[in-house]
C-alpha atoms as a PDB file:
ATOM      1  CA  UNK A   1       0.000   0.000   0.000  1.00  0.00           C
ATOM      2  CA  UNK A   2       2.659   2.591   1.040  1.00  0.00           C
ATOM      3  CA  UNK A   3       4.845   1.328  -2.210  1.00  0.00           C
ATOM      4  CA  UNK A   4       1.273   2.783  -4.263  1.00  0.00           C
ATOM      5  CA  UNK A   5       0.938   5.480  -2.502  1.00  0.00           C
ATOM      6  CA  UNK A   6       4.480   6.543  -3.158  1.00  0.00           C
ATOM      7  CA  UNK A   7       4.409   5.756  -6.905  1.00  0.00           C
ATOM      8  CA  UNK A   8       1.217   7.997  -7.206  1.00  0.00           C
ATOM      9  CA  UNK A   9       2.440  10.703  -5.907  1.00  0.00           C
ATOM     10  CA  UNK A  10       5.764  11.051  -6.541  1.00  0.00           C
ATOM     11  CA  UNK A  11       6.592   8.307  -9.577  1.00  0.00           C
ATOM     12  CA  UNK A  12       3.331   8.479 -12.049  1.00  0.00           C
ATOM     13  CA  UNK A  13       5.201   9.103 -15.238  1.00  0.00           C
ATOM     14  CA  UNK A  14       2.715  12.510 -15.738  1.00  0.00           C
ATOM     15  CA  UNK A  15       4.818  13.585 -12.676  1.00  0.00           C
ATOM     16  CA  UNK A  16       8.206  12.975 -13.701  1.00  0.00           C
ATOM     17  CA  UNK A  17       7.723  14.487 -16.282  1.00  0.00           C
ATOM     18  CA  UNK A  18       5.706  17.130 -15.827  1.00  0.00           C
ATOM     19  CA  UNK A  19       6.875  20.499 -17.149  1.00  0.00           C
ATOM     20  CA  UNK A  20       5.283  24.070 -16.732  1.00  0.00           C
ATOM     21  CA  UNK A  21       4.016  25.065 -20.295  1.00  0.00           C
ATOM     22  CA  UNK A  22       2.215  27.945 -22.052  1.00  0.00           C
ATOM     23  CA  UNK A  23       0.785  25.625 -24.271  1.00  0.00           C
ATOM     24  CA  UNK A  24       0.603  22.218 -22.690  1.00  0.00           C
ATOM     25  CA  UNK A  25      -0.487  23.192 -18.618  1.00  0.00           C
ATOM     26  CA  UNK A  26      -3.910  24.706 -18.299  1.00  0.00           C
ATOM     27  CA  UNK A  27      -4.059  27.751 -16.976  1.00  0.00           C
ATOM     28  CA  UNK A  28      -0.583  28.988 -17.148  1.00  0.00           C
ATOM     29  CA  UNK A  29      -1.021  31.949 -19.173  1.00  0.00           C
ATOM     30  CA  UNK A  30      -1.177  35.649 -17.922  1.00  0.00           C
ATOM     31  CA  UNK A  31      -4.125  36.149 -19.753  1.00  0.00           C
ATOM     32  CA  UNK A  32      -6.255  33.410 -17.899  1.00  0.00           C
ATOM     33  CA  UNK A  33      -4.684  34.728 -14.359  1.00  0.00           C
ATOM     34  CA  UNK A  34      -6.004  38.006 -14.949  1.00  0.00           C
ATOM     35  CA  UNK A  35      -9.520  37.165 -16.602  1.00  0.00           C
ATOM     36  CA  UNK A  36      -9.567  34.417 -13.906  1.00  0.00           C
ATOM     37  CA  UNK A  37      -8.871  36.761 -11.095  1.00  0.00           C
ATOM     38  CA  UNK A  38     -11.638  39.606 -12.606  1.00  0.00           C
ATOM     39  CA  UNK A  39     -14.260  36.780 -12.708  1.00  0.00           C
ATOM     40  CA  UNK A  40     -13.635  36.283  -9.180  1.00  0.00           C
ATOM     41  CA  UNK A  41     -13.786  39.594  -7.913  1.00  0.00           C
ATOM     42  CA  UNK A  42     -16.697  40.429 -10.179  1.00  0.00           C
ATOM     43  CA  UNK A  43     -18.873  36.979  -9.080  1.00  0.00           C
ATOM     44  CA  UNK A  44     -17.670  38.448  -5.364  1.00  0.00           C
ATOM     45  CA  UNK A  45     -18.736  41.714  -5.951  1.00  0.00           C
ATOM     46  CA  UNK A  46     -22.261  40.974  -7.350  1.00  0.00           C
ATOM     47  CA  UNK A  47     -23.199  38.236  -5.083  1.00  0.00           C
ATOM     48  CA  UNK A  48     -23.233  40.568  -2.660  1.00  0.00           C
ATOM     49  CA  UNK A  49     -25.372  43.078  -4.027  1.00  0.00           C
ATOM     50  CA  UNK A  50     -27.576  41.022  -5.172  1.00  0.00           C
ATOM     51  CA  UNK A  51     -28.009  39.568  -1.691  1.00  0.00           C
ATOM     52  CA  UNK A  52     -28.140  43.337  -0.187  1.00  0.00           C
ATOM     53  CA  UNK A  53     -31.187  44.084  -2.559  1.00  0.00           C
ATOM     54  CA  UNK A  54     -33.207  40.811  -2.153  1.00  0.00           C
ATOM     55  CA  UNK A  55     -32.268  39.876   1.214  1.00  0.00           C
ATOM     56  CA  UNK A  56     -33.537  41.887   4.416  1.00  0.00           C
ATOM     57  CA  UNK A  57     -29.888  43.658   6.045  1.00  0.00           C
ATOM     58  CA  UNK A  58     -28.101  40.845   8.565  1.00  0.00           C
ATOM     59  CA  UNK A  59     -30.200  37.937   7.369  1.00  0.00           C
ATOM     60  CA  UNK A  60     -27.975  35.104   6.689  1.00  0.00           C
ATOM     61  CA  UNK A  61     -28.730  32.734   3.612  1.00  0.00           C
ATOM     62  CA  UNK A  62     -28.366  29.253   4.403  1.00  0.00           C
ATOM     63  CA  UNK A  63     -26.621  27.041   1.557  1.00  0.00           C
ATOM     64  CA  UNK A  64     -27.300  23.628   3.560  1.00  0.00           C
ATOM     65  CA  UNK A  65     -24.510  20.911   3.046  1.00  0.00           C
ATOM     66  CA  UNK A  66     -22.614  22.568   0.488  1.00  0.00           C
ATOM     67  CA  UNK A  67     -20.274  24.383   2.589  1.00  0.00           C
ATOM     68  CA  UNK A  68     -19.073  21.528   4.811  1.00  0.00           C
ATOM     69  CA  UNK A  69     -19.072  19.507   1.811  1.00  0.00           C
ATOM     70  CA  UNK A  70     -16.576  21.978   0.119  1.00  0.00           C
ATOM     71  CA  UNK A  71     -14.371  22.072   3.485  1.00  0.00           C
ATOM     72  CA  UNK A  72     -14.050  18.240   3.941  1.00  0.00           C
ATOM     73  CA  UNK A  73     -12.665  18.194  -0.266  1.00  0.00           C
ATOM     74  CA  UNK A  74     -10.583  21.105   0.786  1.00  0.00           C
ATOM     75  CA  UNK A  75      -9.200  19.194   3.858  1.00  0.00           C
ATOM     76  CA  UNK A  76      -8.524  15.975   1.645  1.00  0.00           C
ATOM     77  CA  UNK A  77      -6.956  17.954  -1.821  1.00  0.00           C
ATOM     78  CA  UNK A  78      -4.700  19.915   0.995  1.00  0.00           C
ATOM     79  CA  UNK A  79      -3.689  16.443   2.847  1.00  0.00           C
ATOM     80  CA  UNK A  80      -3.034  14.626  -1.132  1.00  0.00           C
ATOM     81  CA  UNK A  81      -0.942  17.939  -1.899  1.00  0.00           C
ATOM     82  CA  UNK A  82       0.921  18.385   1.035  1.00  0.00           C
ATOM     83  CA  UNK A  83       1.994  14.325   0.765  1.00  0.00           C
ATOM     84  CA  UNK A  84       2.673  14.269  -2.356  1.00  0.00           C
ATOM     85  CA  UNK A  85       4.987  17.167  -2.490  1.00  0.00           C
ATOM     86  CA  UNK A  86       6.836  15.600   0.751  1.00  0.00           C
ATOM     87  CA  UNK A  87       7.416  12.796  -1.114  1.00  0.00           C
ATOM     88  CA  UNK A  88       8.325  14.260  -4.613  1.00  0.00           C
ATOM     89  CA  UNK A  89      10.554  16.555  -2.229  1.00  0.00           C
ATOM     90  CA  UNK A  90      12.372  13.341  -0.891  1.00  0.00           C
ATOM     91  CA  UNK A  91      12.662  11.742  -4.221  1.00  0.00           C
ATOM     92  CA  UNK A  92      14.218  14.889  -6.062  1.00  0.00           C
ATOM     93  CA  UNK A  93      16.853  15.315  -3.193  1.00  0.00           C
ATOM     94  CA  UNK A  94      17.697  11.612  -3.512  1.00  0.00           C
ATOM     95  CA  UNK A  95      18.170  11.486  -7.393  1.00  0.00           C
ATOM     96  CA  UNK A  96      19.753  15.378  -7.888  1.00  0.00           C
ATOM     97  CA  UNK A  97      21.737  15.690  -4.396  1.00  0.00           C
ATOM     98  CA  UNK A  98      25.072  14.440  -6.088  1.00  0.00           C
ATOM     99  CA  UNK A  99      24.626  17.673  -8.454  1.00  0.00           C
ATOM    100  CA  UNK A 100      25.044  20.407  -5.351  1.00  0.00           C
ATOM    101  CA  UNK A 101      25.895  18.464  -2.469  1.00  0.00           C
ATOM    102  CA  UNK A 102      29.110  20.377  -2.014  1.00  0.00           C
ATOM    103  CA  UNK A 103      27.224  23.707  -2.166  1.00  0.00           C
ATOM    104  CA  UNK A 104      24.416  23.144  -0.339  1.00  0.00           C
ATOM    105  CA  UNK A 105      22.224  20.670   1.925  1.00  0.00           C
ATOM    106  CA  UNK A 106      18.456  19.642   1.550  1.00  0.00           C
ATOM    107  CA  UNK A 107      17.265  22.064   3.718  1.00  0.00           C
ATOM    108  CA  UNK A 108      18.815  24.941   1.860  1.00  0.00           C
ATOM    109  CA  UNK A 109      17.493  23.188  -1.599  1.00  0.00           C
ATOM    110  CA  UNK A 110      14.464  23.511   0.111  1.00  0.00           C
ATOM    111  CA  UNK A 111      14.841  27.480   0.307  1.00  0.00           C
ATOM    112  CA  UNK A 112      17.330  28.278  -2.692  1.00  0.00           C
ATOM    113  CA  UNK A 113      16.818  26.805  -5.943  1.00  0.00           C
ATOM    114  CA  UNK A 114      20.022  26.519  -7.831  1.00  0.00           C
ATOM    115  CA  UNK A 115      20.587  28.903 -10.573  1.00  0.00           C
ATOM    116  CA  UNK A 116      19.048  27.815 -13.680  1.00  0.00           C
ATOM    117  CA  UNK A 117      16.105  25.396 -12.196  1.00  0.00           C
ATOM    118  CA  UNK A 118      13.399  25.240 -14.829  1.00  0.00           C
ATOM    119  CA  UNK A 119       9.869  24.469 -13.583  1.00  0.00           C
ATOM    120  CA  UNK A 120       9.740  20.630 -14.511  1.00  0.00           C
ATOM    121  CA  UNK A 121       9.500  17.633 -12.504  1.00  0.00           C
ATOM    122  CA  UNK A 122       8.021  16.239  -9.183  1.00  0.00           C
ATOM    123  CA  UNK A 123       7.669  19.433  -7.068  1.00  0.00           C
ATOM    124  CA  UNK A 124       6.422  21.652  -9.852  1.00  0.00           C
ATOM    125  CA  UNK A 125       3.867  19.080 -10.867  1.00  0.00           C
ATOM    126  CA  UNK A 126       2.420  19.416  -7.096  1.00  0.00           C
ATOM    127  CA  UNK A 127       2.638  23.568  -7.188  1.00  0.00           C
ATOM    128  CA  UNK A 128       0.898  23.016 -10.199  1.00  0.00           C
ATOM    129  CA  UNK A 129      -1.975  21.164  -8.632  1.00  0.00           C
ATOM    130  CA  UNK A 130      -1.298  23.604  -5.830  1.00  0.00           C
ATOM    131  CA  UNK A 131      -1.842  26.517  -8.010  1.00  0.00           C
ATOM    132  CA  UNK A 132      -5.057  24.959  -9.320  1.00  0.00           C
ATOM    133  CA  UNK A 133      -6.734  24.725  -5.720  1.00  0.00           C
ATOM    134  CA  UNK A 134      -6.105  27.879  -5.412  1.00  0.00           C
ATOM    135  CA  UNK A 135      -9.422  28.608  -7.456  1.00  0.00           C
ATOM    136  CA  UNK A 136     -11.231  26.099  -4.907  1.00  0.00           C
ATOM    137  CA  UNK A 137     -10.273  28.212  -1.925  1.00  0.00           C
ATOM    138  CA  UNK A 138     -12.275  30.853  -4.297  1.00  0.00           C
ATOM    139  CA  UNK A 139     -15.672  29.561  -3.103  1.00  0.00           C
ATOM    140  CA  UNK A 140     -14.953  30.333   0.695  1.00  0.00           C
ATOM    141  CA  UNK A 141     -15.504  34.254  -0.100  1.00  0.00           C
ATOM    142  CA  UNK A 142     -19.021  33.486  -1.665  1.00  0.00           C
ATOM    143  CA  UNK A 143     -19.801  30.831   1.140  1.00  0.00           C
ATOM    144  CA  UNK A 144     -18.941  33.905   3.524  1.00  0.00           C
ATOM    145  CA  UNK A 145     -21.098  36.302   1.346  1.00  0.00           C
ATOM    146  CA  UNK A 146     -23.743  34.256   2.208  1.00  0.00           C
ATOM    147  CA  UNK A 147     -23.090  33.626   5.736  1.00  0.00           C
ATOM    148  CA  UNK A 148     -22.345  36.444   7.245  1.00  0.00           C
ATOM    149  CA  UNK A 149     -23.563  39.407   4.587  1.00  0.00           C
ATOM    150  CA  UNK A 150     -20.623  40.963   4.817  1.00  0.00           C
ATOM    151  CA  UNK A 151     -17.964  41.491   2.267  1.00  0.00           C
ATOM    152  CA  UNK A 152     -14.260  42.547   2.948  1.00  0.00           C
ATOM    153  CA  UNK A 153     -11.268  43.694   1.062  1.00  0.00           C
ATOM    154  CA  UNK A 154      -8.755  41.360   3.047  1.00  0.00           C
ATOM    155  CA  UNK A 155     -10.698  38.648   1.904  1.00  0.00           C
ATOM    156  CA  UNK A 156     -10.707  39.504  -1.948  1.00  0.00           C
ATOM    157  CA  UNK A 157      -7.243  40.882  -2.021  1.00  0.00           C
ATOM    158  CA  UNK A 158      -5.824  37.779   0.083  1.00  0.00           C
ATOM    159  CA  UNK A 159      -7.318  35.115  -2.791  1.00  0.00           C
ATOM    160  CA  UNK A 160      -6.281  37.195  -5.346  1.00  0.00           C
ATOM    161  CA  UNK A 161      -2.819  37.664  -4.217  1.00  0.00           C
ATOM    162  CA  UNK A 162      -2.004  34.069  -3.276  1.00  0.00           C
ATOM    163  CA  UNK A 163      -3.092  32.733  -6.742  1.00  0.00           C
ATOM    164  CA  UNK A 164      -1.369  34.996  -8.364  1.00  0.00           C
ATOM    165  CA  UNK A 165       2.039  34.279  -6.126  1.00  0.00           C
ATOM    166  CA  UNK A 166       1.077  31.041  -6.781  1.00  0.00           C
ATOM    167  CA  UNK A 167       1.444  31.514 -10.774  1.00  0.00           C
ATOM    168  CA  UNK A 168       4.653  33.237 -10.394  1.00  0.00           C
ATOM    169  CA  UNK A 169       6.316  29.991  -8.504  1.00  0.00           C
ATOM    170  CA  UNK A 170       5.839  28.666 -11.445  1.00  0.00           C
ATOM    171  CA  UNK A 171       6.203  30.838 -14.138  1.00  0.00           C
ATOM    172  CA  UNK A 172       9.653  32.257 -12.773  1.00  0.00           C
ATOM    173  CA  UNK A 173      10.836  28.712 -10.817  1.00  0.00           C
ATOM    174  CA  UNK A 174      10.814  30.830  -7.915  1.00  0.00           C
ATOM    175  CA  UNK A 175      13.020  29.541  -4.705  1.00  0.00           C
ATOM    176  CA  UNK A 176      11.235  28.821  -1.158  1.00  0.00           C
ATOM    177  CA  UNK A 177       7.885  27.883  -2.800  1.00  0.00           C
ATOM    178  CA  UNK A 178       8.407  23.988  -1.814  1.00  0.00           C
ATOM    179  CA  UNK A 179       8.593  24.951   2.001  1.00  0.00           C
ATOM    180  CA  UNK A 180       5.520  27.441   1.304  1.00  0.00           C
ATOM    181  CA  UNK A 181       3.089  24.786  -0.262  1.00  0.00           C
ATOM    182  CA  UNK A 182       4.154  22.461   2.703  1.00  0.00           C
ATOM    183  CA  UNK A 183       3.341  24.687   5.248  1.00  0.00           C
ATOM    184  CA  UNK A 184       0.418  26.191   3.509  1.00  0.00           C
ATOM    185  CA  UNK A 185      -1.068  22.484   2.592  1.00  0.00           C
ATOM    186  CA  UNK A 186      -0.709  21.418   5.837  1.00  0.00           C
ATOM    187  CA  UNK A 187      -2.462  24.400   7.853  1.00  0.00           C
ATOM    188  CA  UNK A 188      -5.316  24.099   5.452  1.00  0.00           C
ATOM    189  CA  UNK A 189      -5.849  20.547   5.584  1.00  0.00           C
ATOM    190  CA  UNK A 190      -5.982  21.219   9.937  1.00  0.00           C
ATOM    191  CA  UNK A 191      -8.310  24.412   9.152  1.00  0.00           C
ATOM    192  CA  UNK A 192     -11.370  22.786   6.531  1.00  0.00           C
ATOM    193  CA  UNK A 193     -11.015  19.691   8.832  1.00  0.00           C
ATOM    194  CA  UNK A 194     -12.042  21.908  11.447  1.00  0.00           C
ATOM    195  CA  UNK A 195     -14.453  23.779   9.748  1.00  0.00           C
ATOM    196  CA  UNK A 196     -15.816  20.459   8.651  1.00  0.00           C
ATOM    197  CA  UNK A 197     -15.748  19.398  11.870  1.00  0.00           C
ATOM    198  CA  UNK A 198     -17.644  22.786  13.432  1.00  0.00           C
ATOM    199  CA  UNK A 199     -20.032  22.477  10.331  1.00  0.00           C
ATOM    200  CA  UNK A 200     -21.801  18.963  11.111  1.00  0.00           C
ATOM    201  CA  UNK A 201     -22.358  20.065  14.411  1.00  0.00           C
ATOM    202  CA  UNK A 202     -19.370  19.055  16.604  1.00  0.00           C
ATOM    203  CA  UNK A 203     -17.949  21.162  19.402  1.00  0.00           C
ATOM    204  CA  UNK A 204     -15.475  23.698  18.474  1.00  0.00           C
ATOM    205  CA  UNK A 205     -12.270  24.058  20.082  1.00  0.00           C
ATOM    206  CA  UNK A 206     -12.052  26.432  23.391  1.00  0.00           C
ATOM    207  CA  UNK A 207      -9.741  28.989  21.662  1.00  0.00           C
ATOM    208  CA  UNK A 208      -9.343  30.992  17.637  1.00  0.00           C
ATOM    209  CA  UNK A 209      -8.151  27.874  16.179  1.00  0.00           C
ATOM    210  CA  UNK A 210      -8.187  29.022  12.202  1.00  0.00           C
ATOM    211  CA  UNK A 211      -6.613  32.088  13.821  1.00  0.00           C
ATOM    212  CA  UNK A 212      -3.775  31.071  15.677  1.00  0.00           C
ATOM    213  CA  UNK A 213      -3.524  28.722  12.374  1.00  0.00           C
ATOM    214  CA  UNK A 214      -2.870  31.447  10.214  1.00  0.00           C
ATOM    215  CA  UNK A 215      -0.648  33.438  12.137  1.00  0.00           C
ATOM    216  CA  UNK A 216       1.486  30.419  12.634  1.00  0.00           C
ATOM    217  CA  UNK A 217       1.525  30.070   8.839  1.00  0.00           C
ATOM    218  CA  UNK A 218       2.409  33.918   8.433  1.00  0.00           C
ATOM    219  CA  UNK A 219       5.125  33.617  11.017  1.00  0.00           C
ATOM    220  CA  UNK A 220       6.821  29.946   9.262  1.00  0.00           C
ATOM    221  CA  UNK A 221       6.804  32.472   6.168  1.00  0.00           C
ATOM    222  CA  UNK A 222       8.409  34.976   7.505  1.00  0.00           C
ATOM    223  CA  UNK A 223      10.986  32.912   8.590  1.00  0.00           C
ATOM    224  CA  UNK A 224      11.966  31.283   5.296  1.00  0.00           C
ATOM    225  CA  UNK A 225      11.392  34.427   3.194  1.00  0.00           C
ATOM    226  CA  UNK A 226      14.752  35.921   5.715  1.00  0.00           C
ATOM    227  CA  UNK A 227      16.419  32.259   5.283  1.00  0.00           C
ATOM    228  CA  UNK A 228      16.104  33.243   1.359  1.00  0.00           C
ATOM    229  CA  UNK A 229      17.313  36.421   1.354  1.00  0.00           C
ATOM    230  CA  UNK A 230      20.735  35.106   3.670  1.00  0.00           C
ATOM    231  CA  UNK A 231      21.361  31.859   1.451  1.00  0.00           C
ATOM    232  CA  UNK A 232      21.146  34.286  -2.120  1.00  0.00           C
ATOM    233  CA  UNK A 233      24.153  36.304  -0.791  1.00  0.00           C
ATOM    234  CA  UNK A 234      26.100  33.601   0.614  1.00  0.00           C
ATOM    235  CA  UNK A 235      25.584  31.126  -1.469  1.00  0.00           C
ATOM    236  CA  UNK A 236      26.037  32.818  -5.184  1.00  0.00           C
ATOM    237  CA  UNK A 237      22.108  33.231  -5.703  1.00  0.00           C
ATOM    238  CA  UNK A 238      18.973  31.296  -5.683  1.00  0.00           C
ATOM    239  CA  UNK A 239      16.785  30.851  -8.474  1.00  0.00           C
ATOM    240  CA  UNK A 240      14.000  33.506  -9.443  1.00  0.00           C
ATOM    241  CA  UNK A 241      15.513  35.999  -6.790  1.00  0.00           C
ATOM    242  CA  UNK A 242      13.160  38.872  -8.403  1.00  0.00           C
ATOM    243  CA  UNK A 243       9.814  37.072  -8.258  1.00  0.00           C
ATOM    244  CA  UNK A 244      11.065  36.736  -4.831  1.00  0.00           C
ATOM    245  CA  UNK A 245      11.039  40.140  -4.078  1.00  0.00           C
ATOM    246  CA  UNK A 246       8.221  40.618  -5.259  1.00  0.00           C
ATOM    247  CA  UNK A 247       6.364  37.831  -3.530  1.00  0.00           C
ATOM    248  CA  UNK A 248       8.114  39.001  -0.453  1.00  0.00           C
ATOM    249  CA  UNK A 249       6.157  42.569  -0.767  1.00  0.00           C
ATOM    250  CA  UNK A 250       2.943  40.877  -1.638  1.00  0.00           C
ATOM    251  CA  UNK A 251       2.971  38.888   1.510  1.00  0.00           C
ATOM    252  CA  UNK A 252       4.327  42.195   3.402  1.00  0.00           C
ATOM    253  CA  UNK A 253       0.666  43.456   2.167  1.00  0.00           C
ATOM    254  CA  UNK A 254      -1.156  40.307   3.365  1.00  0.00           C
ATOM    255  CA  UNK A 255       0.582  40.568   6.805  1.00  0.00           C
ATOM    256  CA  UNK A 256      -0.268  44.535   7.614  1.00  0.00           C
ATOM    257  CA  UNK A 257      -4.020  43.712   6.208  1.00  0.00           C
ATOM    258  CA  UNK A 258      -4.007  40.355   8.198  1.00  0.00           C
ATOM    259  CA  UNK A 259      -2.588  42.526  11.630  1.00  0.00           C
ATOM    260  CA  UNK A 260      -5.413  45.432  10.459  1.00  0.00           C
ATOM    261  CA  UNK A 261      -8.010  42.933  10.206  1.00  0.00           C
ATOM    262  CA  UNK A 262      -6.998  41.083  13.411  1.00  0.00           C
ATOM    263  CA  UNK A 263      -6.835  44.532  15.916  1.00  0.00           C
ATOM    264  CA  UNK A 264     -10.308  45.398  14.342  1.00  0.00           C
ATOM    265  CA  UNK A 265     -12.181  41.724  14.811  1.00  0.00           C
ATOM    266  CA  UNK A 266     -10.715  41.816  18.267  1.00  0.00           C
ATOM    267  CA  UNK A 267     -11.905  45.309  19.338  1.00  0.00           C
ATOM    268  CA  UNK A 268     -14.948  44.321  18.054  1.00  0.00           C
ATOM    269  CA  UNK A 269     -15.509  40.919  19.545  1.00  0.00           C
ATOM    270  CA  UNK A 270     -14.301  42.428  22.968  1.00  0.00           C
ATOM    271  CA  UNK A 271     -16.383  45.622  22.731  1.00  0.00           C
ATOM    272  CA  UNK A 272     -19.685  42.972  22.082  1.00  0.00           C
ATOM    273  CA  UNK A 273     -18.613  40.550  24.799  1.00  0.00           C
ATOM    274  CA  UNK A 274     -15.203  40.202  25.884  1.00  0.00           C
ATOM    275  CA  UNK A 275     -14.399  36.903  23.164  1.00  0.00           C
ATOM    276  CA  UNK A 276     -12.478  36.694  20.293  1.00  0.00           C
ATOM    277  CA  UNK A 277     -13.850  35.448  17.186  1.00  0.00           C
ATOM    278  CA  UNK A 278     -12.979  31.815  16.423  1.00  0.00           C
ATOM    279  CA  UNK A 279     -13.241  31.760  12.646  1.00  0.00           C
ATOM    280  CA  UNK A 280     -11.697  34.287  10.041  1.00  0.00           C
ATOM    281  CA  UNK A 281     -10.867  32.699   6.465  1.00  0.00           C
ATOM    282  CA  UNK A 282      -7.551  32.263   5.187  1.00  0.00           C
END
């Protein structure tokens, strides 16, 4: 069983040999990002006015099943992503280590692409798929339309953002992404478990969970995104150094909104009744 699982995640030929292409990946032109990303925002946008002028103010709109439904896929394509790119991870250092193992170890693979990497193989198969879910995580904004009746800019600009850093790991074979879609894969597949969990009617846990779960993913970023910048001047360069930088000020954004956002909820959950909310969406 573990020999299957291993050559379906990490050994299919359509893995190994995946490779990032204008022509042959769907998707993976700046033209769908962008029309993509409008669609969204537009759907978002609408959904709520439309809600505003047929729906009495404050009245949430029940959608039945469909929402736990969505978390518990969510939960299981996070878990299949975040083991499969473990494993492809594993199997790329043990085929490719003799190339730099007198430059660098696995761990600083992990955060510095060599100079030159193109975006082919195991791990850029799984940020495809990663890339992909990214739409998926779409539907939590119009779940959240319909839930609460409220509609926020952190919410829109976060998606947006992340799918399109998500297109740039790709289209530039940008270093640190591996780490990011391990940690990012990971706290999802905890966070729609839970909201699963919360949405059939089981007891949710005594303090913010999804909270504290996305400000431990914020801080494991930070982290790496320093560990990058050290390893490109000592060690000659990493790989896609400029999309980078400029995934580095995108999730500068996404942490000052994140901080905004958080100060606000919590004045307002303390100046209602002295609790913090337990659920904001990633």
């Amino acid at each position: 069983m573990i020999a299957g699982v291993t050559y379906y995640l990490s050994q299919h030929p359509s893995i190994v040999a995946f490779r990032w292409s204008h022509t042959q990946s769907w998707g993976s032109t700046w033209s769908f990002l962008v029309t993509s990303i409008a669609f969204y925002l537009i759907v978002s946008v609408m959904t709520y006015l439309f809600l505003c002028l047929l729906v009495r103010r404050g009245k949430p709109v029940s959608l039945g099943p469909i929402p736990a439904l969505h978390s518990l896929m969510m939960s299981v394509v996070s878990a299949i992503i975040f083991a499969g790119i473990l494993l492809s991870t594993a199997a790329e250092i043990k085929e490719t280590r003799w190339f730099w193992r007198r430059t660098k170890t696995p761990f600083q693979w992990l955060l510095c692409f060599p100079l030159g990497t193109r975006p082919s193989g195991r791990v850029f198969f799984w940020s495809y798929i990663f890339y992909l879910s990214r739409f998926l995580h779409m539907f939590r904004t119009i779940f959240s339309i319909f839930k609460t009746r409220k509609l926020t800019f952190f919410h829109l600009f976060n998606n947006s953002i992340l799918t399109i850093m998500s297109f740039i790991w790709l289209e530039f074979s940008q270093s640190f992404q591996v780490l990011a879609i391990l940690f990012t894969t990971l706290v999802y597949s905890a966070v729609y478990g839970y909201r699963f969990w919360t949405a059939i009617g089981l007891r949710s846990a005594c303090f913010p969970f999804v909270l504290n779960c996305q400000i431990v993913l914020l801080s494991c970023n930070l982290v790496c995104h320093i560990g990058v910048l050290t390893l490109h001047f000592m060690k000659g360069g990493c790989n896609g150094i400029g999309a980078w930088v400029l995934n580095s000020v995108l999730n500068g954004v996404i942490l000052l909104l994140f901080l905004k956002f958080y100060v606000q909820s919590r004045r307002k959950k303390f100046g209602r009744n002295g609790e913090i909310g337990k659920d904001k969406d990633l």
